[in-house]
Protein backbone atom coordinates (compact mmCIF):
# COMPACT_ATOMS: atom_id res chain seq x y z
CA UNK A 1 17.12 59.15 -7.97
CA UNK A 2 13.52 57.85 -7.80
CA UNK A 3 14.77 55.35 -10.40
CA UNK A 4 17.86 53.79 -7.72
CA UNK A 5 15.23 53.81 -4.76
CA UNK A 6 12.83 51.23 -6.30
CA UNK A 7 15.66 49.05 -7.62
CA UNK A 8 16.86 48.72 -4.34
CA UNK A 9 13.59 48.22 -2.71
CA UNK A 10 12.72 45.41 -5.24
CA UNK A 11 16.13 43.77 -4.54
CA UNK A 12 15.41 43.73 -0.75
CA UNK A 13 11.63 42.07 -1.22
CA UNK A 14 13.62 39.76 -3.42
CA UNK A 15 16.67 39.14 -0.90
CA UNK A 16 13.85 38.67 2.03
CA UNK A 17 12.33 36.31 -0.17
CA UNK A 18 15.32 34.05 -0.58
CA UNK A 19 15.82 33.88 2.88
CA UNK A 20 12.09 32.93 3.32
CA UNK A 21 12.57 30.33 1.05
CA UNK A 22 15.78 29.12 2.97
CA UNK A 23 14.22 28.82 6.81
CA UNK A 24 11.86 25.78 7.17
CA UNK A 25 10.80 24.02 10.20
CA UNK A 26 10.33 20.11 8.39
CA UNK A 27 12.08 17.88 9.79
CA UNK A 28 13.95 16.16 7.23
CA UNK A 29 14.02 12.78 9.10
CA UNK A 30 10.47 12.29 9.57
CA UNK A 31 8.64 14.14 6.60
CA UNK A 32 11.14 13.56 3.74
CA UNK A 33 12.84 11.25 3.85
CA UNK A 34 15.37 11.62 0.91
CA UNK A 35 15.69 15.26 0.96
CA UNK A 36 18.21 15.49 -1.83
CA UNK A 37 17.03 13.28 -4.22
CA UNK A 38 19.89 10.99 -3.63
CA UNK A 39 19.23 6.98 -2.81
CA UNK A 40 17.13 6.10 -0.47
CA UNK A 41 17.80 5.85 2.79
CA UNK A 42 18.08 2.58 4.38
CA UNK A 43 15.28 1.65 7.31
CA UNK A 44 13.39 -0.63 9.70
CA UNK A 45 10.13 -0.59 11.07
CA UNK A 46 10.19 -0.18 14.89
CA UNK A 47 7.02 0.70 15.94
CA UNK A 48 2.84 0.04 15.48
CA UNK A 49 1.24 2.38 17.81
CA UNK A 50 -2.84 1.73 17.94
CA UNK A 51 -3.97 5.32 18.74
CA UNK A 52 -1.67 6.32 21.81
CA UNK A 53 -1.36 2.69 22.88
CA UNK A 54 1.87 0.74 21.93
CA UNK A 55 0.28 -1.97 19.65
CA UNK A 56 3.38 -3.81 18.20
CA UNK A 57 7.54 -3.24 18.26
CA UNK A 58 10.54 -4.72 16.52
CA UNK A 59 13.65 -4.39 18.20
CA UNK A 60 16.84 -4.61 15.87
CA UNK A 61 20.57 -4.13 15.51
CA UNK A 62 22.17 -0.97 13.38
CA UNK A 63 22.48 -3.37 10.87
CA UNK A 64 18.99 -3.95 10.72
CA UNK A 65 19.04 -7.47 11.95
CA UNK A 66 16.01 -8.32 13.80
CA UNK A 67 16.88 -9.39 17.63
CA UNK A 68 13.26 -9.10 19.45
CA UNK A 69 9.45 -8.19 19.05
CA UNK A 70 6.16 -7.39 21.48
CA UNK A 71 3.07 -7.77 20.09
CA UNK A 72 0.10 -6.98 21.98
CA UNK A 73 -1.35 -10.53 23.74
CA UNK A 74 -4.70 -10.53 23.32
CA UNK A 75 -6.03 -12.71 26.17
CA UNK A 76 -4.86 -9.86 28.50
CA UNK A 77 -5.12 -6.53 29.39
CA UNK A 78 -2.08 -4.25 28.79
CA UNK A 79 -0.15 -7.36 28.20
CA UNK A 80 2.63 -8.33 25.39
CA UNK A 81 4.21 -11.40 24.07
CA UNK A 82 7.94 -11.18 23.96
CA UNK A 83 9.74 -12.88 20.77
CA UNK A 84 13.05 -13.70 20.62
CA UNK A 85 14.55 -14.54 17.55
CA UNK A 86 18.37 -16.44 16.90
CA UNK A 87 20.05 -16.96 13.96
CA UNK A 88 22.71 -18.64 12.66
CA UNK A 89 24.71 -17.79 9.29
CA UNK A 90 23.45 -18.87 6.15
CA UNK A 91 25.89 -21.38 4.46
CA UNK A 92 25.29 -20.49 0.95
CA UNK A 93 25.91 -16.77 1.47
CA UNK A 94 28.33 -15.66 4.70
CA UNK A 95 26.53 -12.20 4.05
CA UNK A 96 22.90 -13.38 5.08
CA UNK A 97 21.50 -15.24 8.52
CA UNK A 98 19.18 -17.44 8.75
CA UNK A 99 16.22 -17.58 11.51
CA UNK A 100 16.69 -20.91 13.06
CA UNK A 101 14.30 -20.15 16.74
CA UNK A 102 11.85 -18.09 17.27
CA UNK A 103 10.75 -17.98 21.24
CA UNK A 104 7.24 -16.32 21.97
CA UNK A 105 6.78 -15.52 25.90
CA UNK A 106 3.58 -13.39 27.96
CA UNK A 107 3.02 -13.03 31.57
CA UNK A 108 -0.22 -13.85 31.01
CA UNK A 109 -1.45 -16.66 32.98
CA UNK A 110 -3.93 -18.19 30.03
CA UNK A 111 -1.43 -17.59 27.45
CA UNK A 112 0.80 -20.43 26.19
CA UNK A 113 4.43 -19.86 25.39
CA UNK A 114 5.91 -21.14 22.06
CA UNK A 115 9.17 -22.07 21.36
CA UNK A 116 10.18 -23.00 17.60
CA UNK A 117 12.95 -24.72 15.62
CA UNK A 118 13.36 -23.47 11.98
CA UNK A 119 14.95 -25.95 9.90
CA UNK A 120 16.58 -24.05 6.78
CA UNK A 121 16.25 -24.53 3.22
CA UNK A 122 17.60 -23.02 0.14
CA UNK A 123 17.21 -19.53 -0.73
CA UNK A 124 15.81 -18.13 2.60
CA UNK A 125 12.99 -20.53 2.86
CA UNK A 126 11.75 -22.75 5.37
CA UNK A 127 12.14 -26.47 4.98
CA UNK A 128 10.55 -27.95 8.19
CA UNK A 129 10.06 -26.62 11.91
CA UNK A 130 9.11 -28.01 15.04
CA UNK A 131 7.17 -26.52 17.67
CA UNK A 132 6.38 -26.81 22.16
CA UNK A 133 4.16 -24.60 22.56
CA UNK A 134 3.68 -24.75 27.01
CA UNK A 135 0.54 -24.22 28.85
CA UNK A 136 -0.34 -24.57 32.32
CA UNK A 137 -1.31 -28.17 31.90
CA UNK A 138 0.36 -31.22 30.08
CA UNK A 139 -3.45 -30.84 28.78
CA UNK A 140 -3.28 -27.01 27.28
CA UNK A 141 -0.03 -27.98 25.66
CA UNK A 142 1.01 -29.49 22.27
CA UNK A 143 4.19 -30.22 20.15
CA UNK A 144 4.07 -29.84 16.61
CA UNK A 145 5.82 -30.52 13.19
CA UNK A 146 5.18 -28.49 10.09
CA UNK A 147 5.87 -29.45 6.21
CA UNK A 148 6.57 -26.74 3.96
CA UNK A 149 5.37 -26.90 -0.35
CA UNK A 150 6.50 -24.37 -2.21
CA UNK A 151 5.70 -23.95 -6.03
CA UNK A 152 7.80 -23.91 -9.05
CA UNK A 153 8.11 -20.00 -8.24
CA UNK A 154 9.59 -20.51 -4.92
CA UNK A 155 5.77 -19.47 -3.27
CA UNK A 156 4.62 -20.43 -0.42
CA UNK A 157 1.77 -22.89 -1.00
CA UNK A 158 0.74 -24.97 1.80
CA UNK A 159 2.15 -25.24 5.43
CA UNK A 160 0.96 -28.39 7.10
CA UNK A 161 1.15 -28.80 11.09
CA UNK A 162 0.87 -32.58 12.72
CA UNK A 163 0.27 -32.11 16.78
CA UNK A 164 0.71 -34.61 19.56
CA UNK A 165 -1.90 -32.44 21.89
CA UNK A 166 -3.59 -33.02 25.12
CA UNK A 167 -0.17 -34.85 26.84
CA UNK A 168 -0.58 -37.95 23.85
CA UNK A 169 2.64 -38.96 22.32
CA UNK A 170 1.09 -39.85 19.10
CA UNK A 171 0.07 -37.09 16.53
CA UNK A 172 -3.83 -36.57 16.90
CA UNK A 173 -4.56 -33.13 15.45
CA UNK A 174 -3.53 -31.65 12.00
CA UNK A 175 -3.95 -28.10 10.99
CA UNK A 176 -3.44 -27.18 6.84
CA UNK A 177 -2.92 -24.10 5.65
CA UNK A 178 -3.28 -23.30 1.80
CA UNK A 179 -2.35 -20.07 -0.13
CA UNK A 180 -3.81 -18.32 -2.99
CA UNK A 181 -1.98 -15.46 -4.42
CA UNK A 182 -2.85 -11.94 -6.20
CA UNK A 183 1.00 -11.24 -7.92
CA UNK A 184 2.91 -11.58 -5.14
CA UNK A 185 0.55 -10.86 -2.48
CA UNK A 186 -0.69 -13.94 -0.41
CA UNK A 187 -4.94 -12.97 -1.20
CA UNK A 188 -6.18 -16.12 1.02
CA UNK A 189 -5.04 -18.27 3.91
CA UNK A 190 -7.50 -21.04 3.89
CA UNK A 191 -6.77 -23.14 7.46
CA UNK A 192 -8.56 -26.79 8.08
CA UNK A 193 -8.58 -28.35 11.43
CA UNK A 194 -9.40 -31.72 12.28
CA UNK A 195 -8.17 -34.77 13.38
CA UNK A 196 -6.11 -37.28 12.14
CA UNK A 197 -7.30 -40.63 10.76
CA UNK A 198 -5.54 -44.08 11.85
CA UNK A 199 -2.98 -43.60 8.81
CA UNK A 200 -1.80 -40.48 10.20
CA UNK A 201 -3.19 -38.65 7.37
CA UNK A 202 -5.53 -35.40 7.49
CA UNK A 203 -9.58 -36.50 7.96
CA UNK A 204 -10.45 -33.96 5.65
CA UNK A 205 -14.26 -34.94 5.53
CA UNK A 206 -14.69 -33.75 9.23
CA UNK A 207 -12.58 -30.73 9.36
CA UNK A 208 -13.31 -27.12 9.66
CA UNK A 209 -12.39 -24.79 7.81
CA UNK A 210 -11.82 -20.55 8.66
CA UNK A 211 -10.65 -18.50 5.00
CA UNK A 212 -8.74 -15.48 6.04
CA UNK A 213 -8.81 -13.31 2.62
CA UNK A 214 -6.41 -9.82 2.44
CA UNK A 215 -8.05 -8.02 -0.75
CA UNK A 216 -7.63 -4.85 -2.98
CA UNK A 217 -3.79 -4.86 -2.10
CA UNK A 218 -2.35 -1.40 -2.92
CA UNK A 219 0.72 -0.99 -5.11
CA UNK A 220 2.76 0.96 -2.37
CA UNK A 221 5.13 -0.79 -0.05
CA UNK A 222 4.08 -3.21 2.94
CA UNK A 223 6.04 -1.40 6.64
CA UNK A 224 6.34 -5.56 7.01
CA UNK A 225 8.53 -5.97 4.11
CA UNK A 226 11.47 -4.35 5.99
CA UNK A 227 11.57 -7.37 8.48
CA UNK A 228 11.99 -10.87 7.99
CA UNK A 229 9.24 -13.05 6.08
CA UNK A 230 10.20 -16.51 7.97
CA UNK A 231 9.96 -14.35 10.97
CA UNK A 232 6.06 -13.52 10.09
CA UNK A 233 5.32 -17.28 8.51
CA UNK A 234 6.67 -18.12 12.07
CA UNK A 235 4.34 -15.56 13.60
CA UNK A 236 1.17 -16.44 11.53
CA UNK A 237 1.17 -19.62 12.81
CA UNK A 238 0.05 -18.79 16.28
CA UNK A 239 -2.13 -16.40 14.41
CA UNK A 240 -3.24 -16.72 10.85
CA UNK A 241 -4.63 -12.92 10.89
CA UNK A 242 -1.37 -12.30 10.28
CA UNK A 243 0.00 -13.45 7.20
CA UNK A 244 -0.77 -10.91 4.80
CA UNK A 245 2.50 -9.61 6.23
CA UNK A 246 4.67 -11.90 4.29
CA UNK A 247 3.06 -9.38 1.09
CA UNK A 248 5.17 -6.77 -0.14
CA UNK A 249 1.93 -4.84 -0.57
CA UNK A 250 -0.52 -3.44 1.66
CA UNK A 251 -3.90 -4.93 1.82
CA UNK A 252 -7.31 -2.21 1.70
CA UNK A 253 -9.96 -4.63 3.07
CA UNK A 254 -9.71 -7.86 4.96
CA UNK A 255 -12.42 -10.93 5.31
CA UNK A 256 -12.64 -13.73 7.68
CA UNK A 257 -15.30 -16.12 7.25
CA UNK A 258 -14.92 -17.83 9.88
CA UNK A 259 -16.99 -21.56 11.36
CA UNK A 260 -20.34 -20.97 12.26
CA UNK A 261 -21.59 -19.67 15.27
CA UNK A 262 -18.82 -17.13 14.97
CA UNK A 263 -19.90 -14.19 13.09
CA UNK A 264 -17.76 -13.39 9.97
CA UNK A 265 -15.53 -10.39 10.30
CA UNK A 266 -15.11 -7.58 7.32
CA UNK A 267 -12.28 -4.44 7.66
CA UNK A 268 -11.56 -2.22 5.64
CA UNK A 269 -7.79 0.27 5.53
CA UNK A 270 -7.19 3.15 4.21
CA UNK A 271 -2.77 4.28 4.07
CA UNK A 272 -0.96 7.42 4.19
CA UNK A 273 2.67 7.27 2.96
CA UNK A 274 6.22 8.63 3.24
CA UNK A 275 8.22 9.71 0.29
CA UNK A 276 9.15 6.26 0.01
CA UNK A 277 5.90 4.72 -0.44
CA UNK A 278 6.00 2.89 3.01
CA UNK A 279 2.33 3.72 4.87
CA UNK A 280 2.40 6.32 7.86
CA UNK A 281 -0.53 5.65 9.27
CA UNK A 282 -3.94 3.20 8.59
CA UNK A 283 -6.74 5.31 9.45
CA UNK A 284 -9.48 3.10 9.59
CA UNK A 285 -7.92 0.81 12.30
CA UNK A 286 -6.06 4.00 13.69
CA UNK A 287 -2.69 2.99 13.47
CA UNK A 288 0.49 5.03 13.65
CA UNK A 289 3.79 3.11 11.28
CA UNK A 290 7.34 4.78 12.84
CA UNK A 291 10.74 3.69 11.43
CA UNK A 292 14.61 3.68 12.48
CA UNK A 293 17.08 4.93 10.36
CA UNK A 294 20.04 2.29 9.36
């Protein structure tokens, strides 16, 4: 008798403890993403919140086709630049689109608005663009044409911009840009401004020069990689901060040395991740990553 009572009591604690083991509160959206260990699932980056504050969003189809972004403008308070992006179908592959205009707008009343023409090129890359970029003033505004090198591994190498600025119809500024990898990871921008000598060529000898260097790149995956590169080449050429987003990595510290008097600027991030490897939040900067489902 004593015998059948504690068999059945140690089948209950066991019975209760199955059903423990059955009721969590996770959601399996949000905190794991692949609960059964089957592929993963398919997603977007939608959001960069900077503490509570909405710090960047990327508007796109079910598809995952990228349609519109706001990025925090930062020559205003509580003010965003609007990008609209339109595409047009890639002839070597009816599967794929190509970004051929990218349209940057902000209410603000210092900020210029940009409007860019992507010429393709083969596999996904960008063989020229063109750029009005619209101030206030025929003076605050400038067209521009950029050049595209790539190397014999289809990188990125240099990106060179000729502007007709100030309301001249000639070209009298030039911007360069120059990469230097780590793998795959873009590890310094190096940008040169100056003028232009009587050739039309770069005055190299007079220019100045501002290295943007992304260092110590993780080996998890970049939230950035989900979206378009030409969209963030596009992007990083109103401002260069921002091209360590074409890396399918995640960079840990940052340095800008920029032109004297400007004081040099040092960051450093630190990443949580998903199940997936993609960050959740950057700690030291205080930013929050979310995602859509496709």
């Amino acid at each position: 008798m004593v015998k059948n009572y504690f068999l059945k009591m140690f089948a209950g604690i066991a019975f209760l403890g199955l059903l423990a083991s059955c009721n969590t509160t996770q959601d399996p959206t949000e905190s794991k993403p692949n609960p059964d260990d089957g592929p993963a699932i398919p997603k977007i980056l939608a959001k960069v919140m900077m503490d509570t504050s909405l710090y960047e969003e990327y508007i796109s189809t079910n598809k995952g086709v990228l349609e519109q972004t706001l990025f925090k403008d930062e020559k205003a308070v509580n003010t965003y630049y609007t990008g609209t992006l339109t595409y047009t179908d890639d002839p070597g592959d009816n599967t794929k689109k190509n970004i051929t205009k990218v349209k940057f707008v902000s209410p603000a009343a210092g900020s210029l608005s940009y409007s860019f023409d992507i010429v393709p090129g083969e596999k996904g890359r960008i063989s020229s663009a063109s750029c009005i970029a619209t101030g206030a003033t025929p003076g605050l505004s400038h067209l521009s044409d950029y050049a595209f090198t790539y190397d014999a591994t289809e990188k990125l190498t240099k990106i060179l911009e000729k502007r007709k600025e100030g309301g001249i119809s000639a070209y009298n500024k030039f911007i360069e840009y120059t990469f230097v990898y780590s793998g795959d990871n873009i590890f310094q921008a190096v940008c040169k401004k100056g003028i232009l000598d009587i050739t039309g060529a770069p005055e190299m000898t007079t220019a100045v020069k501002t290295t943007y260097s992304f260092q110590n790149y993780d080996s998890k995956k970049s939230a950035f990689s989900l979206l378009p590169k030409n969209y963030f080449i596009v992007r990083s050429l109103m401002d260069p901060a921002n091209f360590y987003k074409m890396s399918p990595n995640n960079p840990t510290s940052m340095y800008f040395d920029m032109p004297p008097p400007t004081p040099s600027v040092n960051t450093g991030q630190s990443y949580s991740y998903d199940n997936q490897g993609y960050p959740m939040t950057e700690k030291n900067q205080k930013f929050t990553f979310t995602y859509k489902n496709l």
